[in-house]
PDB file of N, CA and C in Angstrom:
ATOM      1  N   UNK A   1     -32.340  -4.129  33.084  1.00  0.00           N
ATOM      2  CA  UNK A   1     -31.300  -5.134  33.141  1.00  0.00           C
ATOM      3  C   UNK A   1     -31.268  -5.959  31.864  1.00  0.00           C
ATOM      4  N   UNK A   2     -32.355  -5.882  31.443  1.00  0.00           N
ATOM      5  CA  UNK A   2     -32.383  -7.030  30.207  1.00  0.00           C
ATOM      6  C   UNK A   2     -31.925  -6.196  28.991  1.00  0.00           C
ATOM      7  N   UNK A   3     -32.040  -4.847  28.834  1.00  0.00           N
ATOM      8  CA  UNK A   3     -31.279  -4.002  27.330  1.00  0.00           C
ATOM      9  C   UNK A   3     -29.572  -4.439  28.077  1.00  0.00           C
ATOM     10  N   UNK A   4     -29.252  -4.395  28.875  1.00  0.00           N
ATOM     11  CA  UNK A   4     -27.794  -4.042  28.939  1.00  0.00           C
ATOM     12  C   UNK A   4     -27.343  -5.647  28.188  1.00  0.00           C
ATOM     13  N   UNK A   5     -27.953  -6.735  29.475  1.00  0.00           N
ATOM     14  CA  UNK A   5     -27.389  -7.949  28.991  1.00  0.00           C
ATOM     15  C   UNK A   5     -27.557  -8.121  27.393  1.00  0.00           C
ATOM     16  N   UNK A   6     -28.810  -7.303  26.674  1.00  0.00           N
ATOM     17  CA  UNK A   6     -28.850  -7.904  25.138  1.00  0.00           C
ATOM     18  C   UNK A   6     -27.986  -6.973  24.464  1.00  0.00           C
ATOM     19  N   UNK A   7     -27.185  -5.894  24.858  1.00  0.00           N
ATOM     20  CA  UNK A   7     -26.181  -5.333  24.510  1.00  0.00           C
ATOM     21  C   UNK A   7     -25.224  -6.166  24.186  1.00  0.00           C
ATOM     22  N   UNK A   8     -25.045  -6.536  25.730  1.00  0.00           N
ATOM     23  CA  UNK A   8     -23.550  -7.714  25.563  1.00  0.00           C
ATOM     24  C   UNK A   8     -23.522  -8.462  24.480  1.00  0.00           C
ATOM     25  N   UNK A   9     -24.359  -9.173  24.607  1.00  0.00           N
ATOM     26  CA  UNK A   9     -25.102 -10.454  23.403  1.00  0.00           C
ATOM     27  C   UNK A   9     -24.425  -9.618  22.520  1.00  0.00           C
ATOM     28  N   UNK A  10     -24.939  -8.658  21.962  1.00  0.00           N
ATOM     29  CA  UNK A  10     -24.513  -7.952  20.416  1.00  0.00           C
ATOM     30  C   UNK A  10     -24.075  -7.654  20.545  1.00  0.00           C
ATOM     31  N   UNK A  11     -22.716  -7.198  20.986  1.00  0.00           N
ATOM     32  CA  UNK A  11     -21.157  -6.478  21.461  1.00  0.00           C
ATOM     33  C   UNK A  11     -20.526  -7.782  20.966  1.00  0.00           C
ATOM     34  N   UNK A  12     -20.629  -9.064  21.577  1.00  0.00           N
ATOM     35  CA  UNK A  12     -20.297 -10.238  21.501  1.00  0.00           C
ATOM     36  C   UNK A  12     -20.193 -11.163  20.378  1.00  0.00           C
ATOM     37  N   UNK A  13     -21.394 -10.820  19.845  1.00  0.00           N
ATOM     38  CA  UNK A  13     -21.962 -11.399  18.386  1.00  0.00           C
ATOM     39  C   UNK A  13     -21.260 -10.693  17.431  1.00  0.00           C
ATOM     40  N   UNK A  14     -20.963  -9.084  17.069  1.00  0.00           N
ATOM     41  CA  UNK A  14     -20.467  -8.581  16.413  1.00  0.00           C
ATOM     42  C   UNK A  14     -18.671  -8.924  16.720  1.00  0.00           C
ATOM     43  N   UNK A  15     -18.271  -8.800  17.378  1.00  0.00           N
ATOM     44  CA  UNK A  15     -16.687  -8.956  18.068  1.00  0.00           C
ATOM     45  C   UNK A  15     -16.667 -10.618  17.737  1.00  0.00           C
ATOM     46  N   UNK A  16     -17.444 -11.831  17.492  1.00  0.00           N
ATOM     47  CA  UNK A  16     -17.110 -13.074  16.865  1.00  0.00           C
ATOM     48  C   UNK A  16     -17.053 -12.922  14.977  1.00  0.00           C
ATOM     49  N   UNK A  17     -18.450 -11.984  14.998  1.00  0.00           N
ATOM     50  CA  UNK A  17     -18.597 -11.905  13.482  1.00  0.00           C
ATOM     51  C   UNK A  17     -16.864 -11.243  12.723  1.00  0.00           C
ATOM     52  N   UNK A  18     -17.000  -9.916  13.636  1.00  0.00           N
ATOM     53  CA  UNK A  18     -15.632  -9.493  12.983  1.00  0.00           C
ATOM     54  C   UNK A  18     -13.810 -10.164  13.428  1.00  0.00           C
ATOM     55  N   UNK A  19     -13.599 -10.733  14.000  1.00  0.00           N
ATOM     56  CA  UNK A  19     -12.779 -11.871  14.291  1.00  0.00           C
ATOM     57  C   UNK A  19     -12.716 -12.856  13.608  1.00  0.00           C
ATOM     58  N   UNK A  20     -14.197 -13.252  12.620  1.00  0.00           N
ATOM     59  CA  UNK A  20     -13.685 -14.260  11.848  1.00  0.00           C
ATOM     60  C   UNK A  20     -13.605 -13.153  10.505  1.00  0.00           C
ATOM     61  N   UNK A  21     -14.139 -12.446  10.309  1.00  0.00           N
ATOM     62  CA  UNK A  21     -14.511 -12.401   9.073  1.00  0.00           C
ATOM     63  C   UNK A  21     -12.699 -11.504   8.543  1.00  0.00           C
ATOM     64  N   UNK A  22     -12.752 -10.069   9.565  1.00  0.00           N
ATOM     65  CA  UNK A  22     -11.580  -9.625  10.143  1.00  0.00           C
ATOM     66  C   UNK A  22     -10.639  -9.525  11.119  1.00  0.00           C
ATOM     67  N   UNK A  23      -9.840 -10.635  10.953  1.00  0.00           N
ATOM     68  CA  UNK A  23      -9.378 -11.106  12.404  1.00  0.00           C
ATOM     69  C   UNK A  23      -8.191 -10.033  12.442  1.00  0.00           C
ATOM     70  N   UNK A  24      -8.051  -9.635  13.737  1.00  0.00           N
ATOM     71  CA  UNK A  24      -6.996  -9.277  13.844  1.00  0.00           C
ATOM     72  C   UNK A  24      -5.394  -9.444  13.729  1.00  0.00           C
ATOM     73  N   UNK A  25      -4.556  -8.701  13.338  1.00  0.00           N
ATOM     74  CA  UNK A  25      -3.260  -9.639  12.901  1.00  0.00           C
ATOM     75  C   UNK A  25      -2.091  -8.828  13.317  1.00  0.00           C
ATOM     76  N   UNK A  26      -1.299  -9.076  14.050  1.00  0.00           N
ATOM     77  CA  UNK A  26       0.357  -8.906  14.845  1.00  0.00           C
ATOM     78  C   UNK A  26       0.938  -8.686  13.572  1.00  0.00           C
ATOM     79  N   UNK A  27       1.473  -7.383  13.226  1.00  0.00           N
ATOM     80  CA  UNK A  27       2.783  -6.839  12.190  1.00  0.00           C
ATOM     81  C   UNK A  27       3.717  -6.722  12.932  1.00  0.00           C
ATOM     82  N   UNK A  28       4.888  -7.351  12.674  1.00  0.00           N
ATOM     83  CA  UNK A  28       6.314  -6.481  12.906  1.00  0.00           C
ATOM     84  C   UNK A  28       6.786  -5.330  11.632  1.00  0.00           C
ATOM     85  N   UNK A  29       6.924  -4.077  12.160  1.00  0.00           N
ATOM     86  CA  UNK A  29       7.499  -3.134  11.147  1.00  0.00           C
ATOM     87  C   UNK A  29       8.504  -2.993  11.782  1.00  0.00           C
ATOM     88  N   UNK A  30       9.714  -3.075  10.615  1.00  0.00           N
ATOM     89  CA  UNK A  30      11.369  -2.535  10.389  1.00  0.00           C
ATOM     90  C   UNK A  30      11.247  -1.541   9.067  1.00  0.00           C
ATOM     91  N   UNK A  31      12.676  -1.104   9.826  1.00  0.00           N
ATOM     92  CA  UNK A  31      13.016  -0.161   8.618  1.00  0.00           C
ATOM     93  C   UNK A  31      14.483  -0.647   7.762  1.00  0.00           C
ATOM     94  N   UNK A  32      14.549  -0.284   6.606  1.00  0.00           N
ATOM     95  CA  UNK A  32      15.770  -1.019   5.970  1.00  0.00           C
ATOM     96  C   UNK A  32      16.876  -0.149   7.138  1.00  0.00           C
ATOM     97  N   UNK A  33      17.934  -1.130   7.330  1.00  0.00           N
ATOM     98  CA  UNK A  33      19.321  -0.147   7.888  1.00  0.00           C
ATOM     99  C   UNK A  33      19.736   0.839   7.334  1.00  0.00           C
ATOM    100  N   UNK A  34      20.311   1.822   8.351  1.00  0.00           N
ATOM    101  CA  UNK A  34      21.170   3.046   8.168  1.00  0.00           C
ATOM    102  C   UNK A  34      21.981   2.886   7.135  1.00  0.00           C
ATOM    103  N   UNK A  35      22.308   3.613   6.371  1.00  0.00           N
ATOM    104  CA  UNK A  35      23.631   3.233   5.209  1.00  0.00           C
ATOM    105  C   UNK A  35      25.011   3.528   6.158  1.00  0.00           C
ATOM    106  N   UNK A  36      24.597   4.801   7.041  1.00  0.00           N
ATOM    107  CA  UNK A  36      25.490   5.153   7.611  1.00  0.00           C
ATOM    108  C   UNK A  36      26.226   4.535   8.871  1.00  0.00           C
ATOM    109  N   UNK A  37      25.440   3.744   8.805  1.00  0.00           N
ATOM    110  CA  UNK A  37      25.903   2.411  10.675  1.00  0.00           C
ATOM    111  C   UNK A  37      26.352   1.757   9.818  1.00  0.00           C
ATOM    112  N   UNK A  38      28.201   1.687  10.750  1.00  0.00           N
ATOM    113  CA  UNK A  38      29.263   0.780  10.433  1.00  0.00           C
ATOM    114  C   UNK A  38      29.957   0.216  11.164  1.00  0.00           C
ATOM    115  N   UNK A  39      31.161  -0.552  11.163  1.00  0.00           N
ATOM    116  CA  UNK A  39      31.238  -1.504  12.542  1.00  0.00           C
ATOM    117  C   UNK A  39      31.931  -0.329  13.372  1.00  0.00           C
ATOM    118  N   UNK A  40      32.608   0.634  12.932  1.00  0.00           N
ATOM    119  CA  UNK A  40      33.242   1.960  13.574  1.00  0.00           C
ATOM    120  C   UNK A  40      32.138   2.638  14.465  1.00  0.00           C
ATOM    121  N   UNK A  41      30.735   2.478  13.880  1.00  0.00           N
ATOM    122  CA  UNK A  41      30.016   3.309  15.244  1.00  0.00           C
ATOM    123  C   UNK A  41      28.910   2.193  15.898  1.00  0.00           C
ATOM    124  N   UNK A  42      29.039   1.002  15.307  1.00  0.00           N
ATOM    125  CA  UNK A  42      28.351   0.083  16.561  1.00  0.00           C
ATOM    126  C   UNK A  42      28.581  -0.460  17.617  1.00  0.00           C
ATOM    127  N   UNK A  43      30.322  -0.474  17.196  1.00  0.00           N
ATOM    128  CA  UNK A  43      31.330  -1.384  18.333  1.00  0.00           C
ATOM    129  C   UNK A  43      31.112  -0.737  19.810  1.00  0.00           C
ATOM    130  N   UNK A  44      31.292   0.555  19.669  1.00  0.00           N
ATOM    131  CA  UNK A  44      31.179   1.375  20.784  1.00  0.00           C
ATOM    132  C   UNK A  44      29.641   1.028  21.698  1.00  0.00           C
ATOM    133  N   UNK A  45      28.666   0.976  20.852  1.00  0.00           N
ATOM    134  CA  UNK A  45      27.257   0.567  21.290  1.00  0.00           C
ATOM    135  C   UNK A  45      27.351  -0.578  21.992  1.00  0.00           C
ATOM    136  N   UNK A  46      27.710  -1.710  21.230  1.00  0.00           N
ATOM    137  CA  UNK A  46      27.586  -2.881  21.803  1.00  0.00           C
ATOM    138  C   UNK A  46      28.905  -2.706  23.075  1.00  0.00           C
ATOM    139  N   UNK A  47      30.127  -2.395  23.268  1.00  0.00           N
ATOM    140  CA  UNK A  47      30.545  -2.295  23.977  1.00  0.00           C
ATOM    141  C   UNK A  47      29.695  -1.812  25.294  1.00  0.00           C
ATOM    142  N   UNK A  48      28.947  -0.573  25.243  1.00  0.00           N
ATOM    143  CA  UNK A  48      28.532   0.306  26.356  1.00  0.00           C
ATOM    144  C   UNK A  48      27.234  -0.645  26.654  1.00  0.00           C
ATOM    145  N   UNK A  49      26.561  -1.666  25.681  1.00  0.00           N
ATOM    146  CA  UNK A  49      25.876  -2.154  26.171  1.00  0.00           C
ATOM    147  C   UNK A  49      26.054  -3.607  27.226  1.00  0.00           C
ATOM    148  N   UNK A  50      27.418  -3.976  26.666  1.00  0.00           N
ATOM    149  CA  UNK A  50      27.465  -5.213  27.470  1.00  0.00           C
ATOM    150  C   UNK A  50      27.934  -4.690  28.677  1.00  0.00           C
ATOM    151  N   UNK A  51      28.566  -3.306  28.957  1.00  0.00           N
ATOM    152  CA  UNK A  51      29.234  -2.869  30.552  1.00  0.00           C
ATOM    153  C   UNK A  51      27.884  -2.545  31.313  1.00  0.00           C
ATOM    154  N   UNK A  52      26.867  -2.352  30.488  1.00  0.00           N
ATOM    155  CA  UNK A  52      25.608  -1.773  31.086  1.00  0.00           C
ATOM    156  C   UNK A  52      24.708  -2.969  31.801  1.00  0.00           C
ATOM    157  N   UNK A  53      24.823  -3.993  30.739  1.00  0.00           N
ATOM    158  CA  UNK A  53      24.243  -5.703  30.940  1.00  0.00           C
ATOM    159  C   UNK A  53      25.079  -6.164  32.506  1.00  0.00           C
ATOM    160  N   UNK A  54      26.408  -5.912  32.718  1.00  0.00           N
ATOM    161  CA  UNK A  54      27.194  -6.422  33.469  1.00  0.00           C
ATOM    162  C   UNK A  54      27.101  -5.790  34.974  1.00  0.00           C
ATOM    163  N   UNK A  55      26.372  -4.460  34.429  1.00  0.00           N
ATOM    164  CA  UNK A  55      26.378  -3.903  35.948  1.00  0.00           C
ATOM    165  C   UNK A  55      25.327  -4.136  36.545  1.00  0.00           C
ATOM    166  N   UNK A  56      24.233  -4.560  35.622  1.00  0.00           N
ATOM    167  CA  UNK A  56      23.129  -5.237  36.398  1.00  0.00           C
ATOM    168  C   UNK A  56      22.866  -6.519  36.431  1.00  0.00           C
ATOM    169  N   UNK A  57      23.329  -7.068  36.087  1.00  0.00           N
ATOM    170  CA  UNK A  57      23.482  -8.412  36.121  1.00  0.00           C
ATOM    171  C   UNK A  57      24.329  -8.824  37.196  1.00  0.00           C
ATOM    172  N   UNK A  58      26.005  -8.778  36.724  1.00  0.00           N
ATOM    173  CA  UNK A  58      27.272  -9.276  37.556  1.00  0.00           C
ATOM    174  C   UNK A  58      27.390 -10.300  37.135  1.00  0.00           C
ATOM    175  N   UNK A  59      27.162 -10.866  36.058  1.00  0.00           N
ATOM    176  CA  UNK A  59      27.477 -11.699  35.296  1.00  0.00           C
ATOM    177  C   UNK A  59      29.067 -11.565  34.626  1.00  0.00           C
ATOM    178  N   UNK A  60      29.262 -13.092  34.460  1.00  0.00           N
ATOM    179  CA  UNK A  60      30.913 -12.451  34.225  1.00  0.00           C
ATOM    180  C   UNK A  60      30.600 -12.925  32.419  1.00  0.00           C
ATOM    181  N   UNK A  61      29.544 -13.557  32.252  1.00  0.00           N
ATOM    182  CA  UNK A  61      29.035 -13.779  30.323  1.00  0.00           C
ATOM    183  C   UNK A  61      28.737 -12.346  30.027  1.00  0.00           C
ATOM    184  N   UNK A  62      28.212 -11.518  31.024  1.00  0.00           N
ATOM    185  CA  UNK A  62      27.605 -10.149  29.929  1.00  0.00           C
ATOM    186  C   UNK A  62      28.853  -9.213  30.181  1.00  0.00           C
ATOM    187  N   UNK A  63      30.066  -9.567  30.401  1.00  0.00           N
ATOM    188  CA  UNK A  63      31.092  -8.592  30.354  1.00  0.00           C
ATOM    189  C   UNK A  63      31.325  -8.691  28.789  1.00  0.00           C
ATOM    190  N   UNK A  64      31.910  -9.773  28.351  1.00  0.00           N
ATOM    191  CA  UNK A  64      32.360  -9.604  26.798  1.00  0.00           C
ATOM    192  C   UNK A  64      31.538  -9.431  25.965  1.00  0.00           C
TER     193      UNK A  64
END
């Protein structure tokens, strides 16, 4: 019982050491836009998305 708990200890100790030293860090990755997306093929998107918003919702804001 006592190797496991002094495991923890050093599971613990190492996981503070590397947190400060290398903390972990949240990226957002994007990509630059399509050249080829234009308001001719988004309109349709956003259209099909707000009829899609509206049917689960029933909201009369996510119609337009």
């Amino acid at each position: 019982m006592a190797r496991f708990e002094c495991q923890i200890s050093a599971n613990s100790e190492s996981d503070h050491t590397f947190n400060v030293h290398a903390p972990v860090k949240t990226r957002r990755v994007s990509r630059p836009k399509a050249p080829w997306m234009n308001d001719e093929i988004t309109k349709p998107y956003e259209a099909a998305n707000g009829l899609f918003r509206f049917n689960r919702s029933g909201s009369e804001a996510d119609w337009n």
